[in-house]
Structures are given as C-alpha cells and as structure tokens.
C-alpha atoms as a PDB file:
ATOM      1  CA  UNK A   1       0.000   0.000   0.000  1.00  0.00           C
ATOM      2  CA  UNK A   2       2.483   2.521   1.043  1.00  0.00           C
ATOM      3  CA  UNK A   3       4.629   2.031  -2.218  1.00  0.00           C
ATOM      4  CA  UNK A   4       1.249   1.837  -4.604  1.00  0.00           C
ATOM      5  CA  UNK A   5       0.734   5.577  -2.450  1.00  0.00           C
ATOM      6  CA  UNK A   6       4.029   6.966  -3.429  1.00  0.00           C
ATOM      7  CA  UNK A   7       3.837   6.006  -7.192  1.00  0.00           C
ATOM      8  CA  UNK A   8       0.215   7.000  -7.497  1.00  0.00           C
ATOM      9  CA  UNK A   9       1.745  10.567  -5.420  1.00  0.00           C
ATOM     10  CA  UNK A  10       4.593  10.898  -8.277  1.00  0.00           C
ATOM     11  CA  UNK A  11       1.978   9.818 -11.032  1.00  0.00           C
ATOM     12  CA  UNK A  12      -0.272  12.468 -10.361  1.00  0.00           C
ATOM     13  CA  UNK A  13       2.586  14.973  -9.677  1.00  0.00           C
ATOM     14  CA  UNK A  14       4.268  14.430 -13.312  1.00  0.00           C
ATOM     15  CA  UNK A  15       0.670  14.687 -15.092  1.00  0.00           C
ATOM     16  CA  UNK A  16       0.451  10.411 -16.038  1.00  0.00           C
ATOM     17  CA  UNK A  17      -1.979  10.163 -13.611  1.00  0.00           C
ATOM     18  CA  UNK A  18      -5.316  11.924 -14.608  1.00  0.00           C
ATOM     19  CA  UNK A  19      -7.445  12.591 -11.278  1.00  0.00           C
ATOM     20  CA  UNK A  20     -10.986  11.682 -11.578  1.00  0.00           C
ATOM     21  CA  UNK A  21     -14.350  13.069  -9.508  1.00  0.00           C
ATOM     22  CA  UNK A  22     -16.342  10.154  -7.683  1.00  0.00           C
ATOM     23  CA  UNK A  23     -19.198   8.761  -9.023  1.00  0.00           C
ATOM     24  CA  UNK A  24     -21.293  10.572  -6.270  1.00  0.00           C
ATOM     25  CA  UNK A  25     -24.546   7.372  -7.891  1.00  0.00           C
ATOM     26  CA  UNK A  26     -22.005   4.534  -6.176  1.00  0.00           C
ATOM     27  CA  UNK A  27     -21.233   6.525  -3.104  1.00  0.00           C
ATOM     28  CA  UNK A  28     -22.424   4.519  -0.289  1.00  0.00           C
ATOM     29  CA  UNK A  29     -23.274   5.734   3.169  1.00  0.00           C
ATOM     30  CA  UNK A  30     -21.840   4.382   6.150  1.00  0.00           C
ATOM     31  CA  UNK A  31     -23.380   4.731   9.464  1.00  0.00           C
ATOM     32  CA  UNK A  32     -21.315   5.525  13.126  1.00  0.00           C
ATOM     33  CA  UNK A  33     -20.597   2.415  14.794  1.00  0.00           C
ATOM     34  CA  UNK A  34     -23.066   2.285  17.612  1.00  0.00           C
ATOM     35  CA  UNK A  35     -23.156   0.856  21.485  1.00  0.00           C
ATOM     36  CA  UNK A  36     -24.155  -2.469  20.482  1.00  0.00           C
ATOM     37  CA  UNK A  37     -22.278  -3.168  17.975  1.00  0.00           C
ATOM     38  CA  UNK A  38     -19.493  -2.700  20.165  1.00  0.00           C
ATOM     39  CA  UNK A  39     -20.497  -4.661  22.489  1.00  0.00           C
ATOM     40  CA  UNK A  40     -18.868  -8.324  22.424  1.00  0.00           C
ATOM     41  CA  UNK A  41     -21.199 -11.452  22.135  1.00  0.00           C
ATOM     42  CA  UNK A  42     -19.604 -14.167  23.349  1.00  0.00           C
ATOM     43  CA  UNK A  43     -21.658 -16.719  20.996  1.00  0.00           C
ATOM     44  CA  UNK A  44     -19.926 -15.968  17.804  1.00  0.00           C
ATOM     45  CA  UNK A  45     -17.011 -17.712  16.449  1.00  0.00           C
ATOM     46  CA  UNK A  46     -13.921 -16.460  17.857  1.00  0.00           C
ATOM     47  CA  UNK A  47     -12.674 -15.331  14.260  1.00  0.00           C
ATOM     48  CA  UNK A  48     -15.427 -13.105  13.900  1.00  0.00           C
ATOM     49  CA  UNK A  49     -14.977 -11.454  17.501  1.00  0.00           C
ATOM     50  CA  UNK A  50     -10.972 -11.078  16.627  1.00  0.00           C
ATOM     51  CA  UNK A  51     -11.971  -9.044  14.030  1.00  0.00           C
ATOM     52  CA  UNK A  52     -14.548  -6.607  15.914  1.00  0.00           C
ATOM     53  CA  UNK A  53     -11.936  -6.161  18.203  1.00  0.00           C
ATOM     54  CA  UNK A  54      -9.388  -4.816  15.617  1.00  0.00           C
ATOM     55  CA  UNK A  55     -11.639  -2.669  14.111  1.00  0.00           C
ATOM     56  CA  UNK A  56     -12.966  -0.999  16.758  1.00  0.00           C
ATOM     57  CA  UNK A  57      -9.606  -0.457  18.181  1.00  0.00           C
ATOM     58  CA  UNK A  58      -8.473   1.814  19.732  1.00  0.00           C
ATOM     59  CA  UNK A  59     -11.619   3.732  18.751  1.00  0.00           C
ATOM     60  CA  UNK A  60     -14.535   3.353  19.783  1.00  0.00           C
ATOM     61  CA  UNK A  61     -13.648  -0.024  21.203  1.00  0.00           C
ATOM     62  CA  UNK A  62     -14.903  -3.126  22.172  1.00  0.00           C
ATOM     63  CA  UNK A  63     -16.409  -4.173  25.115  1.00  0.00           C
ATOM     64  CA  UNK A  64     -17.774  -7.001  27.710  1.00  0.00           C
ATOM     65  CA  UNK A  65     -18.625  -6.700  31.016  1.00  0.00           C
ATOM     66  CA  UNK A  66     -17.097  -8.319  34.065  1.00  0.00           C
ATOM     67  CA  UNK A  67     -18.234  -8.619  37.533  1.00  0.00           C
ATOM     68  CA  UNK A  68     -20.766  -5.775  36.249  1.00  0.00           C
ATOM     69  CA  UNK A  69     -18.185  -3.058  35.167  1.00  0.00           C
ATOM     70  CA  UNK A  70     -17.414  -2.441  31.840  1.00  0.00           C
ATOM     71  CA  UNK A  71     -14.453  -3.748  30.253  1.00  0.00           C
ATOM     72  CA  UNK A  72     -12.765  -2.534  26.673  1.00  0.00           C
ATOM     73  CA  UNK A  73     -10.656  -5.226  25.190  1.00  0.00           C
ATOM     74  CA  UNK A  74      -7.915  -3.951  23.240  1.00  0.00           C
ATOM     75  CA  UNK A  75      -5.741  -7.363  21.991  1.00  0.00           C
ATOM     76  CA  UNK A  76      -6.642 -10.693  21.314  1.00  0.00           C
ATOM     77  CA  UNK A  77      -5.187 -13.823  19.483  1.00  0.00           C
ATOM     78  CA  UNK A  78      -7.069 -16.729  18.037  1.00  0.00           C
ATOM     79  CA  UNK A  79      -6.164 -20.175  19.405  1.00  0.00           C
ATOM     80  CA  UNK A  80      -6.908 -23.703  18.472  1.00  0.00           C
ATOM     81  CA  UNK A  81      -7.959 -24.333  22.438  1.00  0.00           C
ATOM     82  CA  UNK A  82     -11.144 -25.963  21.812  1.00  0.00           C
ATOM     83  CA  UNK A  83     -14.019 -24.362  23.856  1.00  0.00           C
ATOM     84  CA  UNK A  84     -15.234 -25.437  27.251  1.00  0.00           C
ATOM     85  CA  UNK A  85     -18.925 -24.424  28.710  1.00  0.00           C
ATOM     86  CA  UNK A  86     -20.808 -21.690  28.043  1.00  0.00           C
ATOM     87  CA  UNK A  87     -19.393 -18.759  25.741  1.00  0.00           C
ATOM     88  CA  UNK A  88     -17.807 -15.947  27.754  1.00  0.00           C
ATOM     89  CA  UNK A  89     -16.360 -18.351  30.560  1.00  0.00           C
ATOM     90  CA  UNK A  90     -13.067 -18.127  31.289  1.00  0.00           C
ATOM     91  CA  UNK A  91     -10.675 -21.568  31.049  1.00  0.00           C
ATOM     92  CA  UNK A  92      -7.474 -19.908  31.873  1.00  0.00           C
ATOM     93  CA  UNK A  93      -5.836 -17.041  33.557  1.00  0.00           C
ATOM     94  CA  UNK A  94      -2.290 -16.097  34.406  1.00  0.00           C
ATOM     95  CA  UNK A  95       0.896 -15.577  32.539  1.00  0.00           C
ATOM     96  CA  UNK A  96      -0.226 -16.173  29.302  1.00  0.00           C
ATOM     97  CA  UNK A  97      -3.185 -13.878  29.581  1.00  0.00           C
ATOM     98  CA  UNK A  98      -6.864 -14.573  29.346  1.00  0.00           C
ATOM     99  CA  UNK A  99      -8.195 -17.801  27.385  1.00  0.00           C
ATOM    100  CA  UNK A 100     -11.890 -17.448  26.703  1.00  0.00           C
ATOM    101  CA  UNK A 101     -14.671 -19.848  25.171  1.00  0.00           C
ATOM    102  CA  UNK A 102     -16.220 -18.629  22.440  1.00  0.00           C
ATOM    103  CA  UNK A 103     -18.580 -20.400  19.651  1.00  0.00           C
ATOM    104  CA  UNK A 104     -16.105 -21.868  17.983  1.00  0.00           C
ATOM    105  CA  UNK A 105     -12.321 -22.249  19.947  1.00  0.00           C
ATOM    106  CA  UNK A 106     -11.279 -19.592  22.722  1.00  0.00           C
ATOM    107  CA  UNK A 107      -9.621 -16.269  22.347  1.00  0.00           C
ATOM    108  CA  UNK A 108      -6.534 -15.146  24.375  1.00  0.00           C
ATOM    109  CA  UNK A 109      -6.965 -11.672  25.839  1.00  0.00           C
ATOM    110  CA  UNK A 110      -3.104  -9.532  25.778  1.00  0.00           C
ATOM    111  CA  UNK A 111      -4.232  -6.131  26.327  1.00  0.00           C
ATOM    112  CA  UNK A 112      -7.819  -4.479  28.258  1.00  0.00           C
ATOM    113  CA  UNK A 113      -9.440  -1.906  30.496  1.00  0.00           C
ATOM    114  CA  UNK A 114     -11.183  -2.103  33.253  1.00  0.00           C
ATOM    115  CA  UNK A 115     -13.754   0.793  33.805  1.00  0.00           C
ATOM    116  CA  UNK A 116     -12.262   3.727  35.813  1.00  0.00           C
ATOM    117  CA  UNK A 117      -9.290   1.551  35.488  1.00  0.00           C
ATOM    118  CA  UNK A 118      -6.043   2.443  33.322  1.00  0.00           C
ATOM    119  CA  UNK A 119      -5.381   0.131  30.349  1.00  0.00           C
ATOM    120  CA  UNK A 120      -3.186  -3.005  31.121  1.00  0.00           C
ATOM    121  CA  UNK A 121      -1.922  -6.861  30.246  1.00  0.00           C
ATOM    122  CA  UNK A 122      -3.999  -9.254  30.692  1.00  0.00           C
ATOM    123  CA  UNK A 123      -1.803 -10.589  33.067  1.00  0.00           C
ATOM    124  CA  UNK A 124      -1.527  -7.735  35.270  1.00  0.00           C
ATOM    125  CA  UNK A 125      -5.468  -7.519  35.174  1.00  0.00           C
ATOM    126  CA  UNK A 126      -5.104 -11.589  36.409  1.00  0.00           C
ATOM    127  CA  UNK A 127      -3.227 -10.640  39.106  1.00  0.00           C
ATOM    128  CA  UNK A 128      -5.292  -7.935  40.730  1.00  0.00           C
ATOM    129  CA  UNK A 129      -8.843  -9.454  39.512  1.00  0.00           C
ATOM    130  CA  UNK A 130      -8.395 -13.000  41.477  1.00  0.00           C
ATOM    131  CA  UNK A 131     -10.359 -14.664  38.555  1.00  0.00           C
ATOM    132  CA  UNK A 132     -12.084 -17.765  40.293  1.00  0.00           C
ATOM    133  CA  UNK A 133     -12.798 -20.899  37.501  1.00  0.00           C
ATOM    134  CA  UNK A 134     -16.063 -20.360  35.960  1.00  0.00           C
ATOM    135  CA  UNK A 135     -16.386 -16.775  35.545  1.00  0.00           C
ATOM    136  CA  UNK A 136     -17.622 -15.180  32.944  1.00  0.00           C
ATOM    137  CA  UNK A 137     -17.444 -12.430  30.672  1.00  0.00           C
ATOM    138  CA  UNK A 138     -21.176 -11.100  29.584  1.00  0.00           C
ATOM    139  CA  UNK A 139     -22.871  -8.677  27.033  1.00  0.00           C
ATOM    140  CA  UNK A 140     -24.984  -6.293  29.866  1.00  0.00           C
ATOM    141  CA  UNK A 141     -23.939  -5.439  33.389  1.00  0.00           C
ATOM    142  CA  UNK A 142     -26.269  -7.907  35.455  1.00  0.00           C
END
C-alpha cells in the first residue's frame, strides 16, 4: 500500500496520472458504529470477535462486562484451544493472559481496560482481579 501511495503521489505529480471526480450514484453511506455493535457477544465464532476487536480499536472499542463493570478489550489472538462451557467463561488465567470460550475455539486476551481503570496486560489484570474458575465475561452489566 504505502509504495502503490508513493507512485500513485509521483503519477499524479508528473501529469500520467489523470485525477478523476467520484461517481457521487455509487457513493455509499456508512453509518457511526453504535453501542451495540461494540459490544462483544460471546456466541460468535472467535474469528469473527478477533476481528470486531481490531476494528474498533483503539476507537470506539470493544467491550464485555465483568463482575458488572465495563471492560474494553484492546488485543486478542485466536487459538486452536477448543471451547469449554458456556461462551464468555473463562478456562485460563495467568501468565499467558486470558483464554476465553467462544462459539467456535477460545480467544486469548493480551491487552484491556477495566472501567475507571487504566489500560493493562492481561496478566496484570489476572493478578489484581483474582479470577475464580467459571467466571464469565457477559454482554450487559447484570
């Protein structure tokens, strides 16, 4: 991309490239990304959370709640851990971060936010949290 920028930059500046207007007919629209689409669900396959979780980072974020606060997850990884229980419940925490069920194999949390918290590891959120087995991350605060 960067290299396709700088010849396309050099094109246009030596007249070979010949700008032209948008075809405003095949503009398409695209709406603000809202709460709830922001908001983790623990049911879909872990791909397809991965990928809400880049795109909404850092900006507007996603989220999942935890012991009833709010938390923004920042980094993940996809794993081939198979899942265990109910999406949302936690198999693992420690050193190597948070390993969650999900539809389809488990995500590993690196990087999140607790509410009124500051942003931190995954492990240093282990550490302070005291995660018990069976826990669970959920989509509303109750």
């Amino acid at each position: 991309g960067a290299r396709l920028l700088v010849q396309t930059l050099d094109g246009l500046a030596n007249g070979e490239i010949t700008p032209l207007p948008q075809d405003e007919k095949m503009a398409t629209y695209a709406p603000p990304i809202t709460q709830e689409e922001s908001n983790i669900n623990w049911s879909k396959p872990a791909e397809e959370i991965e990928r809400l979780i880049r795109a909404l980072n850092p900006k507007p974020g996603a989220y999942t709640f935890f012991r009833g606060r709010r938390l923004k997850i920042y980094e993940v990884a996809l794993t081939d851990v198979p899942p265990e229980g109910e999406p949302g419940t936690i198999l693992d925490s420690g050193e190597a971060g948070l390993f969650v069920n999900c539809a389809a194999d488990c995500l590993r949390i690196a990087s999140l936010q607790l509410e009124g918290k500051r942003r931190m590891s995954a492990r240093e959120f282990c550490r302070g949290a005291r995660i018990m087995p069976g826990e669970r991350f959920t989509s509303s605060e109750g």
